[in-house]
C-alpha atoms as a PDB file:
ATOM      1  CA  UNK A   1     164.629 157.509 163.899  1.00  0.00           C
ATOM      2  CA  UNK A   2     168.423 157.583 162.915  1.00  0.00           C
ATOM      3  CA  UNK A   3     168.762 153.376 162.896  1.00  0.00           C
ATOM      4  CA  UNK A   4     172.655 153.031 161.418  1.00  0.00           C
ATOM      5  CA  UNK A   5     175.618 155.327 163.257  1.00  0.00           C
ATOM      6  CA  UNK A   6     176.792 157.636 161.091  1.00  0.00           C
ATOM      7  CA  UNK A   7     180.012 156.091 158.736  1.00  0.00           C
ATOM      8  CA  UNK A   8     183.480 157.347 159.517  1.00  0.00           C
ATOM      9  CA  UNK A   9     185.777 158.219 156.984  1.00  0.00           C
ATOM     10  CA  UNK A  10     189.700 158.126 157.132  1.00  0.00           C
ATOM     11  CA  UNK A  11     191.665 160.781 154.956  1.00  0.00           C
ATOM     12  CA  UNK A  12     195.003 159.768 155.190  1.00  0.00           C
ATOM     13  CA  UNK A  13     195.718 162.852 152.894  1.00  0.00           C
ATOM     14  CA  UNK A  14     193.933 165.413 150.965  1.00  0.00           C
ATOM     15  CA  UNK A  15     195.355 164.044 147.999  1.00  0.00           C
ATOM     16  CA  UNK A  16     195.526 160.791 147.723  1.00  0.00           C
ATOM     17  CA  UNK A  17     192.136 160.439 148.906  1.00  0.00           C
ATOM     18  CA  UNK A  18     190.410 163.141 147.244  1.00  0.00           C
ATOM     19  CA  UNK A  19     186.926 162.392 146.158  1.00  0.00           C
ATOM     20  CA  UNK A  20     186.602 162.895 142.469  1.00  0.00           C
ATOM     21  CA  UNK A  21     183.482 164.029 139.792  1.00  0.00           C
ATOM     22  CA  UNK A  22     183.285 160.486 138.537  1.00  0.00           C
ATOM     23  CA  UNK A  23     183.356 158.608 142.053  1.00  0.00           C
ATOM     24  CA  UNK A  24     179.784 160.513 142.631  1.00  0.00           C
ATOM     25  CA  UNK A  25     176.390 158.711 141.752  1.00  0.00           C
ATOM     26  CA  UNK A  26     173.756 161.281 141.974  1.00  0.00           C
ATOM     27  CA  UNK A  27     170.223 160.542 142.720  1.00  0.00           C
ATOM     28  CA  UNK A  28     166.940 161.945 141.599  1.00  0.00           C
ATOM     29  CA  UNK A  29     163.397 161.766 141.607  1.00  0.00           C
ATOM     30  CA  UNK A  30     162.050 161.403 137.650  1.00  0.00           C
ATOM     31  CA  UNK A  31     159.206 162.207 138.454  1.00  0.00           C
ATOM     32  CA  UNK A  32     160.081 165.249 139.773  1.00  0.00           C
ATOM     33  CA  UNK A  33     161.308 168.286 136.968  1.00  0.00           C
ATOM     34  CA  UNK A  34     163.187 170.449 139.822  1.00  0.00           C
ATOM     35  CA  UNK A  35     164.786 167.513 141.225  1.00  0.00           C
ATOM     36  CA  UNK A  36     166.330 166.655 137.803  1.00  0.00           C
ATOM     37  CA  UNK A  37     167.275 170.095 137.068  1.00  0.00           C
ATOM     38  CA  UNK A  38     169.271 170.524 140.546  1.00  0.00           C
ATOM     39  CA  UNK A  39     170.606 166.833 139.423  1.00  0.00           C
ATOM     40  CA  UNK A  40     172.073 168.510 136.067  1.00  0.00           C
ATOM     41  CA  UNK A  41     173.142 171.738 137.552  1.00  0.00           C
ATOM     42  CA  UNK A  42     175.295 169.648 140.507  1.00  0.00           C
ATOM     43  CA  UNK A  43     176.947 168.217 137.593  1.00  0.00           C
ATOM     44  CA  UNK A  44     177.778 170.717 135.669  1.00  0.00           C
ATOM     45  CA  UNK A  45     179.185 172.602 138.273  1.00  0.00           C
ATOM     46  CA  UNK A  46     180.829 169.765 139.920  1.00  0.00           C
ATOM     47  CA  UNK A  47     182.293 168.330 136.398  1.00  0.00           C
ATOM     48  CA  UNK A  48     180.121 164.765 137.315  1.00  0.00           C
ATOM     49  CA  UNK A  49     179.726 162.736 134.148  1.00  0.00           C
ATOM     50  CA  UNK A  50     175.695 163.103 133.250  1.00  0.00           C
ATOM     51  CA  UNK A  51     175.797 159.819 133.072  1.00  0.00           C
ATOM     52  CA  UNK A  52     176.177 159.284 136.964  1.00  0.00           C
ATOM     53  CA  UNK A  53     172.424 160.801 137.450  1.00  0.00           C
ATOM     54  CA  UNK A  54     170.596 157.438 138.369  1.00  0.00           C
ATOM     55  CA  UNK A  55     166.735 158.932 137.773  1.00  0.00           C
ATOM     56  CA  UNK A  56     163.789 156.753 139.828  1.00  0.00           C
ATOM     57  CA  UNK A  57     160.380 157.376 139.675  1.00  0.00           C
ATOM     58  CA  UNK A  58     159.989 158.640 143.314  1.00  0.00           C
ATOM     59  CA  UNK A  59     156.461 160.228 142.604  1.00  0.00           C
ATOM     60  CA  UNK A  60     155.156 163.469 142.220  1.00  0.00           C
ATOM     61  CA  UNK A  61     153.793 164.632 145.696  1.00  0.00           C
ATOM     62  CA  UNK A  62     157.443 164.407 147.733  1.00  0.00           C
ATOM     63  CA  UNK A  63     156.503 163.029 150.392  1.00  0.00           C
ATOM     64  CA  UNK A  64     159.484 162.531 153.188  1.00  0.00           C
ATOM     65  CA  UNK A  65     158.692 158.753 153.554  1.00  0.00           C
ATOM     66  CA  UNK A  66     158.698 155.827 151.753  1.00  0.00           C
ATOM     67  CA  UNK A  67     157.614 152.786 152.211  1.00  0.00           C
ATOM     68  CA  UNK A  68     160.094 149.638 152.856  1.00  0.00           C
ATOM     69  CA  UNK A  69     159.005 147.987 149.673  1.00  0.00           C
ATOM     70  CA  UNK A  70     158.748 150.806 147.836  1.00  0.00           C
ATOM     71  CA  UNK A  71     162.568 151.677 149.106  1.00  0.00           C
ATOM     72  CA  UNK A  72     163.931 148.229 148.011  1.00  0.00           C
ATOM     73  CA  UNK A  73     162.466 147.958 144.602  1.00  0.00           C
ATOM     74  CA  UNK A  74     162.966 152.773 143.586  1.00  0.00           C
ATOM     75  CA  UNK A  75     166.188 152.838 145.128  1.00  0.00           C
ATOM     76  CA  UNK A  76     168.571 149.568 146.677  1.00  0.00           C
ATOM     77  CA  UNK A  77     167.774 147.469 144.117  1.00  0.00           C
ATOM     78  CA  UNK A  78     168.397 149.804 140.989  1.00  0.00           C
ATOM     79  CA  UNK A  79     171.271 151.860 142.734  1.00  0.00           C
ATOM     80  CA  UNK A  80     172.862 147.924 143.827  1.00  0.00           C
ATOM     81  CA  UNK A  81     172.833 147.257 140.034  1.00  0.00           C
ATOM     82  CA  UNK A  82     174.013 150.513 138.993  1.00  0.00           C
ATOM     83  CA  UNK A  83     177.280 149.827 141.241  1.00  0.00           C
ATOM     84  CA  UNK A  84     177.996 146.570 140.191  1.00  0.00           C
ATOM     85  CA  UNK A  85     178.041 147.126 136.192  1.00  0.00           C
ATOM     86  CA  UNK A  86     179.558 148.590 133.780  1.00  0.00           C
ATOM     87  CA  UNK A  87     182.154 151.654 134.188  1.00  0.00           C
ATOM     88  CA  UNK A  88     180.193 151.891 137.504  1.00  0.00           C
ATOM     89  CA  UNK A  89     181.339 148.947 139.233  1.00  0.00           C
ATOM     90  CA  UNK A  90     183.741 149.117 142.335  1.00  0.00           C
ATOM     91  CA  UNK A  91     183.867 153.109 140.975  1.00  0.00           C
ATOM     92  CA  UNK A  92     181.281 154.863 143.582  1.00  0.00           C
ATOM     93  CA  UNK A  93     182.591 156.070 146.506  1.00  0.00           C
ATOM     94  CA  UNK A  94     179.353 158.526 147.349  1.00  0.00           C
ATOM     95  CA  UNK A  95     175.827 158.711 146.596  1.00  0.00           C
ATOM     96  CA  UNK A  96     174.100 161.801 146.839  1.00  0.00           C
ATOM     97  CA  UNK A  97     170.555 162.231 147.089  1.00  0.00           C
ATOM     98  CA  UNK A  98     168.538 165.253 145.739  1.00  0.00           C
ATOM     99  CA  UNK A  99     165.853 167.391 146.492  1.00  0.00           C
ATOM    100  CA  UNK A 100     162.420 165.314 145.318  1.00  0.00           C
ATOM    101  CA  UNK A 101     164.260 162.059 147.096  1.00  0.00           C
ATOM    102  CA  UNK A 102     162.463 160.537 150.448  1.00  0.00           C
ATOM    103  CA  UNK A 103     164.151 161.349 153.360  1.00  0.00           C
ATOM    104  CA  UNK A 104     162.705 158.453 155.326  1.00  0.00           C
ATOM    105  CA  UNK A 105     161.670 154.801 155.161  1.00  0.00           C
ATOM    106  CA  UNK A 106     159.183 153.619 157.049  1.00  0.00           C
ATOM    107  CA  UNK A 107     159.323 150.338 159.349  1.00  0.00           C
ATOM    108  CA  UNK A 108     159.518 146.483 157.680  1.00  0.00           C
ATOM    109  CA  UNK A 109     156.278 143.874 157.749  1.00  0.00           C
ATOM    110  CA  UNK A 110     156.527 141.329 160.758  1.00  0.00           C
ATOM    111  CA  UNK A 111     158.703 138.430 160.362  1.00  0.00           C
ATOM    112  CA  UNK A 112     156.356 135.736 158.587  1.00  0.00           C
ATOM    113  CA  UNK A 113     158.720 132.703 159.854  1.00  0.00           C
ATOM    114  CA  UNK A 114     158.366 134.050 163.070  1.00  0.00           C
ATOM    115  CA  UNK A 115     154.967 136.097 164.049  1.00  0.00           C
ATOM    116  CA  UNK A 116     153.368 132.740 165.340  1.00  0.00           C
ATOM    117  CA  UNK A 117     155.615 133.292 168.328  1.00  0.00           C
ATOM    118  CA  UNK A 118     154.156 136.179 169.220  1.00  0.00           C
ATOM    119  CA  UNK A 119     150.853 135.444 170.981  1.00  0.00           C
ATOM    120  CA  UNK A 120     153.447 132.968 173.467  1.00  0.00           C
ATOM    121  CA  UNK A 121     155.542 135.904 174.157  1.00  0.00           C
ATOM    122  CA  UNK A 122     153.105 138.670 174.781  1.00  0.00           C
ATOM    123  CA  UNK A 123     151.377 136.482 177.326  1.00  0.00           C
ATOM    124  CA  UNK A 124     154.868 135.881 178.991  1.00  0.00           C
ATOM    125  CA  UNK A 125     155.415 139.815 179.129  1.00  0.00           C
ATOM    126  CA  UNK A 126     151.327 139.887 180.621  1.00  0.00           C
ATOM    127  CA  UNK A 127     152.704 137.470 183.396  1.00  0.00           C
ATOM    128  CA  UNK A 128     155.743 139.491 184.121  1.00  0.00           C
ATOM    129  CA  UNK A 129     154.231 142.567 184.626  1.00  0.00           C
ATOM    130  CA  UNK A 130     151.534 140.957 186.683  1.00  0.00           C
ATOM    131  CA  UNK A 131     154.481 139.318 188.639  1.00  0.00           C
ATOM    132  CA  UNK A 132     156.225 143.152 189.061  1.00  0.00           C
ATOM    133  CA  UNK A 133     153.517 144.939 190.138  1.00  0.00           C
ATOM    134  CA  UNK A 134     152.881 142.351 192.599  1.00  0.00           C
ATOM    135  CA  UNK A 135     156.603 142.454 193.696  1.00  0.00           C
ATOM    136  CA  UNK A 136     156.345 146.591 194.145  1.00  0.00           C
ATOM    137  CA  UNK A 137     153.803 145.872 196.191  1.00  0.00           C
ATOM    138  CA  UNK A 138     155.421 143.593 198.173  1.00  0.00           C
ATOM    139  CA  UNK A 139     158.023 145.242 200.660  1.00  0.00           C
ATOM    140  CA  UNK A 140     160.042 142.022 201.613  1.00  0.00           C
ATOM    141  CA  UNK A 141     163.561 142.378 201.363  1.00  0.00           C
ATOM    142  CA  UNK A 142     163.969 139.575 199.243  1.00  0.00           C
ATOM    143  CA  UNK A 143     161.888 141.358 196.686  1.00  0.00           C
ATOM    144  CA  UNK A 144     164.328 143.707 195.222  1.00  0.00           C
ATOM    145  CA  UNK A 145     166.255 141.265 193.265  1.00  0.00           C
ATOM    146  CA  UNK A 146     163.018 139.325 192.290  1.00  0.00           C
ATOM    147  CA  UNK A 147     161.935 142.992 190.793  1.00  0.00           C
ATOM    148  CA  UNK A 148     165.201 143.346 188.650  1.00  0.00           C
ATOM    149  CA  UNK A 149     165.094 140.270 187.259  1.00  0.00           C
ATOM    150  CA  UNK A 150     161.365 140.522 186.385  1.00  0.00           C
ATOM    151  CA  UNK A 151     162.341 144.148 184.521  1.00  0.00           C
ATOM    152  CA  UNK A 152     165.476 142.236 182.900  1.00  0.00           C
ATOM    153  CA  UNK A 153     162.473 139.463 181.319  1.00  0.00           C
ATOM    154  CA  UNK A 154     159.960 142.426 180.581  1.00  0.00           C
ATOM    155  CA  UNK A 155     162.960 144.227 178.306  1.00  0.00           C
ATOM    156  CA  UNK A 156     164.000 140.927 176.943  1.00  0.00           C
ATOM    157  CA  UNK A 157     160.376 139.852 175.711  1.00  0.00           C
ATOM    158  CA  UNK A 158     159.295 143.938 174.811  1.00  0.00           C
ATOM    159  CA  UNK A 159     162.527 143.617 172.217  1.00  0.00           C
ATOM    160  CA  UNK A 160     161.731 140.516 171.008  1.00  0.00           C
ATOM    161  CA  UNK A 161     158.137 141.784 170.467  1.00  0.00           C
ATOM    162  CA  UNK A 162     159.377 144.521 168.312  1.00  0.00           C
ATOM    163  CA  UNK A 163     161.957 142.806 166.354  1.00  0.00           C
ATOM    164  CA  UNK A 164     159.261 140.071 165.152  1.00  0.00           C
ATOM    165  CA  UNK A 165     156.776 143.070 164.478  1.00  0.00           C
ATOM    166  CA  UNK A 166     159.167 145.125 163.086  1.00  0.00           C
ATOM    167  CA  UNK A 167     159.567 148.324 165.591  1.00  0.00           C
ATOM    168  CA  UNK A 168     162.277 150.223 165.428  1.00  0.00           C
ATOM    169  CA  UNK A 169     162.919 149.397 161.913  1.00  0.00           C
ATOM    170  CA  UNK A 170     161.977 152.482 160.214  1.00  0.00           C
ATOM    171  CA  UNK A 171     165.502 154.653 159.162  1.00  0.00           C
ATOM    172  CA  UNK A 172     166.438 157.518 157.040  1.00  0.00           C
ATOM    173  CA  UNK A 173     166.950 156.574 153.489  1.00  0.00           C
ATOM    174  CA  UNK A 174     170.496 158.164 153.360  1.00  0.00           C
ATOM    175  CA  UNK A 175     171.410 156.006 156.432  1.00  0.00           C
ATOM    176  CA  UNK A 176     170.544 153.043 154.817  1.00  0.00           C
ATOM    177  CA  UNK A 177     172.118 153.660 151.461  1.00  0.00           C
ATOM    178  CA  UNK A 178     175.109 154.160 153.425  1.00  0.00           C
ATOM    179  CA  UNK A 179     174.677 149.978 153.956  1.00  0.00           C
ATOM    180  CA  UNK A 180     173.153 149.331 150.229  1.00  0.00           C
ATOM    181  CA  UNK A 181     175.995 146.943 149.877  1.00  0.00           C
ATOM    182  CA  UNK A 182     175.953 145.106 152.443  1.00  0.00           C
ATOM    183  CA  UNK A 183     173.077 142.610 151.177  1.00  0.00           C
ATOM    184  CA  UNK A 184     170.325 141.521 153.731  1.00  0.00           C
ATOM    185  CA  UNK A 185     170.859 142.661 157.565  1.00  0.00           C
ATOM    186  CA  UNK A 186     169.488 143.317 160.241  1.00  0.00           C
ATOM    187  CA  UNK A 187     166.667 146.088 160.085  1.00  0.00           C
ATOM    188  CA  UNK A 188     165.920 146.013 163.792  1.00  0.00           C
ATOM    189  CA  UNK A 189     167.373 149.265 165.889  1.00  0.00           C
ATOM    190  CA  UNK A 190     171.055 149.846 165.082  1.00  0.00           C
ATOM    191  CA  UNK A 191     173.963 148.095 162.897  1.00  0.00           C
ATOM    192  CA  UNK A 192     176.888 148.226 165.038  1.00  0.00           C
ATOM    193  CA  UNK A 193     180.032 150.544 163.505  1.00  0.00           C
ATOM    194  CA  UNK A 194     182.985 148.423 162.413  1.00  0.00           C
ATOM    195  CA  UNK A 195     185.235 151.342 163.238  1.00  0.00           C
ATOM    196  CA  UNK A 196     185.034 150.798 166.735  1.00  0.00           C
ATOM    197  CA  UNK A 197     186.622 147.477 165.964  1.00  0.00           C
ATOM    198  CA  UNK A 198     189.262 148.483 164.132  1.00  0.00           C
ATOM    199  CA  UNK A 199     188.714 147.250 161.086  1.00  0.00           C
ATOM    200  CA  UNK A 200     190.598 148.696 158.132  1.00  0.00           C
ATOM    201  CA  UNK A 201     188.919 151.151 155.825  1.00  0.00           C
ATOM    202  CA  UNK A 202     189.554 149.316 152.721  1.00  0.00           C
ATOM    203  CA  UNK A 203     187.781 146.222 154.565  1.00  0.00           C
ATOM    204  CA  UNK A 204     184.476 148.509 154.381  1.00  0.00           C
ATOM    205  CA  UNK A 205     181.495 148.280 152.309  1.00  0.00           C
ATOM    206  CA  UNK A 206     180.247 151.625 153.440  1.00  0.00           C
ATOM    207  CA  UNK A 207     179.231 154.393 150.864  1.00  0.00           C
ATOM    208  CA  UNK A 208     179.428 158.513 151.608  1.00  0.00           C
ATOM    209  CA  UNK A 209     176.090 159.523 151.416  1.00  0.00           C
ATOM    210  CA  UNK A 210     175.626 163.320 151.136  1.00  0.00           C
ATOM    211  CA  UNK A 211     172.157 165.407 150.406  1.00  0.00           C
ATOM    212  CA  UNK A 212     171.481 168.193 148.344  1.00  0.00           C
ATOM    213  CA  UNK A 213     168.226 169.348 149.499  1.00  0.00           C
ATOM    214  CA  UNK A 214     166.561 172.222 150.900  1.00  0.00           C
ATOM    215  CA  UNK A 215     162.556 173.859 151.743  1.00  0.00           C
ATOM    216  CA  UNK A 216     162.392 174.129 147.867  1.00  0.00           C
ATOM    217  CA  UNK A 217     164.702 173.538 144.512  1.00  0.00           C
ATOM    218  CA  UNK A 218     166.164 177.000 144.538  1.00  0.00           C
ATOM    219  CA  UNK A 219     167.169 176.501 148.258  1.00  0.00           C
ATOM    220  CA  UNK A 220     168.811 173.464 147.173  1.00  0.00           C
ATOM    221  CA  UNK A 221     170.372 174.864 144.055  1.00  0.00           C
ATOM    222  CA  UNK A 222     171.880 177.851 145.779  1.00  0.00           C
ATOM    223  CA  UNK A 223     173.647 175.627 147.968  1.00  0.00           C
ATOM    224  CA  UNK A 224     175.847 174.768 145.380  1.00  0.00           C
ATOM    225  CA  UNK A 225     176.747 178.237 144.426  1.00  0.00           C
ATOM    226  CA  UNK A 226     177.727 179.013 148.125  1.00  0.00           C
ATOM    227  CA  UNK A 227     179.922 176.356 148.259  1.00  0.00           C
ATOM    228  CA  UNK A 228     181.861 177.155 145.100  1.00  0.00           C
ATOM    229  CA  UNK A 229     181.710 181.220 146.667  1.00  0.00           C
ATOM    230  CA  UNK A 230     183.299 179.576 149.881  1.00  0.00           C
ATOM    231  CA  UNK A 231     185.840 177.588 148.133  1.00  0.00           C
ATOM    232  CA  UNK A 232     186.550 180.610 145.716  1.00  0.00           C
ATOM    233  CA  UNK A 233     186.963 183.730 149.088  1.00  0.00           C
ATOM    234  CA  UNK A 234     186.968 181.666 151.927  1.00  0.00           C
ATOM    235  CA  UNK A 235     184.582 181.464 155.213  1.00  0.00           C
ATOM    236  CA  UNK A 236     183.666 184.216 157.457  1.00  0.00           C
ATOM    237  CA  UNK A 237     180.993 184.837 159.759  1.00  0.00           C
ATOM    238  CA  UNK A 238     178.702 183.639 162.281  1.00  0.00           C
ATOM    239  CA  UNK A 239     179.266 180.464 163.155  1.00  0.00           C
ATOM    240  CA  UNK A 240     176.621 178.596 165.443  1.00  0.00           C
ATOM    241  CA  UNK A 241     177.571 175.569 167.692  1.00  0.00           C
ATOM    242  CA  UNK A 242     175.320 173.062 169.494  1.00  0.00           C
ATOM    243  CA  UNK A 243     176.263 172.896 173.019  1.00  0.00           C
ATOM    244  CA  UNK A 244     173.982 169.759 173.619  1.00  0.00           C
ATOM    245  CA  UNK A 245     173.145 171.034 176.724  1.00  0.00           C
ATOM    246  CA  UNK A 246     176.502 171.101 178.027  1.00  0.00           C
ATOM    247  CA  UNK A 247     176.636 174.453 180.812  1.00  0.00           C
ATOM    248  CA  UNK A 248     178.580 177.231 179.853  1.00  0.00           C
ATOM    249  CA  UNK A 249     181.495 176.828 182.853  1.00  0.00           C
ATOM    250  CA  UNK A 250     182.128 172.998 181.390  1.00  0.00           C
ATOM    251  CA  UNK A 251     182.968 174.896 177.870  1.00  0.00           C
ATOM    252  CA  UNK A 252     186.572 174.367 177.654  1.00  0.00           C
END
């Protein structure tokens, strides 16, 4: 599950808003030799200081998720630091993750200051769905508003349910290292996006998150040297489109 909407950016101009080598923190799995290597090779490429590798020890099978806990204490925590010292801090305008790095994070515990509510609340949601399927059984014409407001008390007590459980609160890692300074929020479903508000860009604690990743290293790694080709002869091609389902005569 996607949980944060994606993070806008505004170029006011190629220029002055360029992203440079050094505004780049790269991130790798330690434990992981290919992941490393790709790490290096970005950088040398790219021009990124080898100091702006941040290594963690991410394990040695790759597997896509990791856990919440596990999340906080390999990556938020140690990349939060990173940002906030040194020649680092108020410097990082992107974070890019590498092949070996989870792509997921699974869901948060239950609420401790809260799960004794939830015995009260699933036996409400019992009641109202006893109390609906009696209404759609009844064909009064009274009953129709009875029913919506019963399905408005069902949704209201299902959410609750899953926000004190923690549903819903799994993510992808770069999504939420998009938000790794924002401090403690909300995990449950979605963050809402502060662009549709208006607010100004420099107002924004959002990060660029980009991935370099791929079916294997050399995948990964060859990605780099297509995007130098590109910027080096240009694009041509194929290029592939997804219509989301949209029928061909609504195609402008």
């Amino acid at each position: 599950m996607h949980k944060f909407l994606a993070v806008s950016v505004f170029l006011w101009s190629s220029t002055a808003f360029a992203l440079e080598p050094n505004e780049i923190l790269i991130i790798a799995n330690n434990d992981c030799p290919p992941s490393l290597a790709l790490a290096r090779y970005y950088c040398e490429k790219r021009t990124v200081p080898p100091d702006n590798i941040l290594p963690r020890p991410l394990g040695t099978n790759l597997n896509d998720t990791i856990s919440r806990d596990d999340y906080n204490k390999q990556l938020a925590e140690p990349i939060r630091a990173k940002l906030s010292a040194g020649k680092f801090a108020g410097k990082i305008k992107c974070l890019l993750t590498t092949y070996g790095v989870p792509i997921k994070v699974g869901n948060r515990d239950a609420l401790k200051n809260q799960i004794d509510k939830l015995p009260q609340l699933k036996n409400l949601l019992e009641q109202e769905q006893t109390r609906l399927g009696q209404l759609n059984q009844n064909g009064s014409s009274g009953a129709a508003e009875q029913k919506k407001n019963a399905e408005r008390k069902i949704a209201y007590l299902k959410s609750e349910i899953g926000r004190i459980s923690g549903e819903e609160t799994n993510a992808s890692v770069d999504s939420e290292l998009a938000m790794v300074l924002f401090g403690d929020y909300e995990l449950y479903r979605w963050q809402p996006n502060k662009l549709k508000y208006k607010m100004p860009y420099w107002d924004f604690k959002s990060l660029m998150v980009c991935r370099l990743d791929g079916p294997g290293p050399e995948v990964a790694r060859q990605l780099v040297d297509k995007s130098l080709a590109a910027e080096k002869t240009g694009l041509h091609g194929c290029v592939y489109i997804d219509s989301r389902g949209i029928a061909d005569d609504k195609v402008p």
